[in-house]
Protein backbone atom coordinates (compact mmCIF):
# COMPACT_ATOMS: atom_id res chain seq x y z
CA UNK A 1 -44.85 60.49 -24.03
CA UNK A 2 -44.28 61.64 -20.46
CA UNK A 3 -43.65 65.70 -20.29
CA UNK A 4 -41.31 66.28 -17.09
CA UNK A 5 -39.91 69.36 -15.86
CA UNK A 6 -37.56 69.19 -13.06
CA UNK A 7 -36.50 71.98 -11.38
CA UNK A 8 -33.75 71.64 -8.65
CA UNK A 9 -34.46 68.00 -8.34
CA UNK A 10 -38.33 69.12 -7.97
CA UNK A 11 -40.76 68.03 -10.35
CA UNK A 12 -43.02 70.94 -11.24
CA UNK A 13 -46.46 70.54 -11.91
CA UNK A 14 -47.33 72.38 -14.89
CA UNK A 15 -50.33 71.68 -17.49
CA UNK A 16 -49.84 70.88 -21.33
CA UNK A 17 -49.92 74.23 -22.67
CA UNK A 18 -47.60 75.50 -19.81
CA UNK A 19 -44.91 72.93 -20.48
CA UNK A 20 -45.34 73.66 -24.64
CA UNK A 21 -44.88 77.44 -23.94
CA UNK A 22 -41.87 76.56 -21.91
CA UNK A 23 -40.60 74.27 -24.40
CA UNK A 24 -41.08 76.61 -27.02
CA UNK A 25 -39.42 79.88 -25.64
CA UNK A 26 -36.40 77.78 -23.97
CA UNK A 27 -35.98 75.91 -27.45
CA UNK A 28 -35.43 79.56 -28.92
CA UNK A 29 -33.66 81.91 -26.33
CA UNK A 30 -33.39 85.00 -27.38
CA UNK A 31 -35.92 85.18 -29.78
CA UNK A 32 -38.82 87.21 -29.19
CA UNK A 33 -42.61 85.89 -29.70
CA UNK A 34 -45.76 87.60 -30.16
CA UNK A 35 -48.96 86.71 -28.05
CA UNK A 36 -50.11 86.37 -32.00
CA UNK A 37 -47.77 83.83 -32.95
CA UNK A 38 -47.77 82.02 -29.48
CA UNK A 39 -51.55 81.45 -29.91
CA UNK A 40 -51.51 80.68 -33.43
CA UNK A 41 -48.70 77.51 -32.35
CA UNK A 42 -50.19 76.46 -28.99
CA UNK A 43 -53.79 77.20 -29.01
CA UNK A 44 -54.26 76.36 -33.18
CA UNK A 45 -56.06 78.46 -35.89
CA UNK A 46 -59.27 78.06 -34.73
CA UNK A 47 -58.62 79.34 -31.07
CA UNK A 48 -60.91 81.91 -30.51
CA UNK A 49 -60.65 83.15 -27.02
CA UNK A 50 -58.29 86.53 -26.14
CA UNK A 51 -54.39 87.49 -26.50
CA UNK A 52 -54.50 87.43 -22.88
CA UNK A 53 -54.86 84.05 -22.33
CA UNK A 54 -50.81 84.14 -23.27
CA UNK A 55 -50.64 86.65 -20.42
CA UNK A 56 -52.39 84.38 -17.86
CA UNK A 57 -50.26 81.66 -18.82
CA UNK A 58 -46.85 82.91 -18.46
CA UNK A 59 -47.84 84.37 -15.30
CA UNK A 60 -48.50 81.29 -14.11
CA UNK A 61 -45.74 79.39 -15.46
CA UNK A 62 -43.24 82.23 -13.88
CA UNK A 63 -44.32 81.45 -10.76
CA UNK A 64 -44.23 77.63 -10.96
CA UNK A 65 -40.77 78.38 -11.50
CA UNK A 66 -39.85 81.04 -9.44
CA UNK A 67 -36.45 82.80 -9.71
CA UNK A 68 -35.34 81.06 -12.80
CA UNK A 69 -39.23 82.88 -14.76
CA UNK A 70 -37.30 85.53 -14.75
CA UNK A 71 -35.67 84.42 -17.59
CA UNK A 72 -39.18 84.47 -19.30
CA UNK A 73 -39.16 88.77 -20.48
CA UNK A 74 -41.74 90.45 -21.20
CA UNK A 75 -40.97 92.46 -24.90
CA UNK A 76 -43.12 95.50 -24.94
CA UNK A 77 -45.12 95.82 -27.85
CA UNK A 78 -44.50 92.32 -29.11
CA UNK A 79 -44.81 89.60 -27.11
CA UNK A 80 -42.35 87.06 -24.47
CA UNK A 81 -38.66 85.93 -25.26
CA UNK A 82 -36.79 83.31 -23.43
CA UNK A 83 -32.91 84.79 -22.20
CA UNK A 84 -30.05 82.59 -20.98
């Protein structure tokens, strides 16, 4: 199965986990996640690296899309929420 994200008319180059974390937060706007949860769904149970990881990856995918990751919020003291 092919995972595409256009942007603009622009395909944007993002890796697996990028495009399920987009997937994810756009598929629930509003909702707020926790670094917690987010690993738990993307990464799997066993995962053992850092919360962080989350952090590194939603900084990146913000800037692969530019204005519009601003719609990617940061929650303080839980986690990242998609808003329309």
């Amino acid at each position: 199965m092919e995972r595409i994200v256009t942007l603009e008319g622009v395909e944007l180059d993002l890796t697996p986990k990028e495009y399920e974390l987009l997937l994810l937060l756009a598929s629930h706007p509003g909702r707020a996640f926790s670094r917690e949860f987010l690993l738990q769904q993307l990464w799997g149970y066993d995962y053992d690296g850092f919360d962080r990881t989350v952090d590194t990856h939603i900084t990146r995918l913000r800037k692969k899309l530019g204005a519009p990751g601003e719609k990617i919020v940061t929650v303080w003291g839980v986690g990242y929420r998609f808003v329309s």
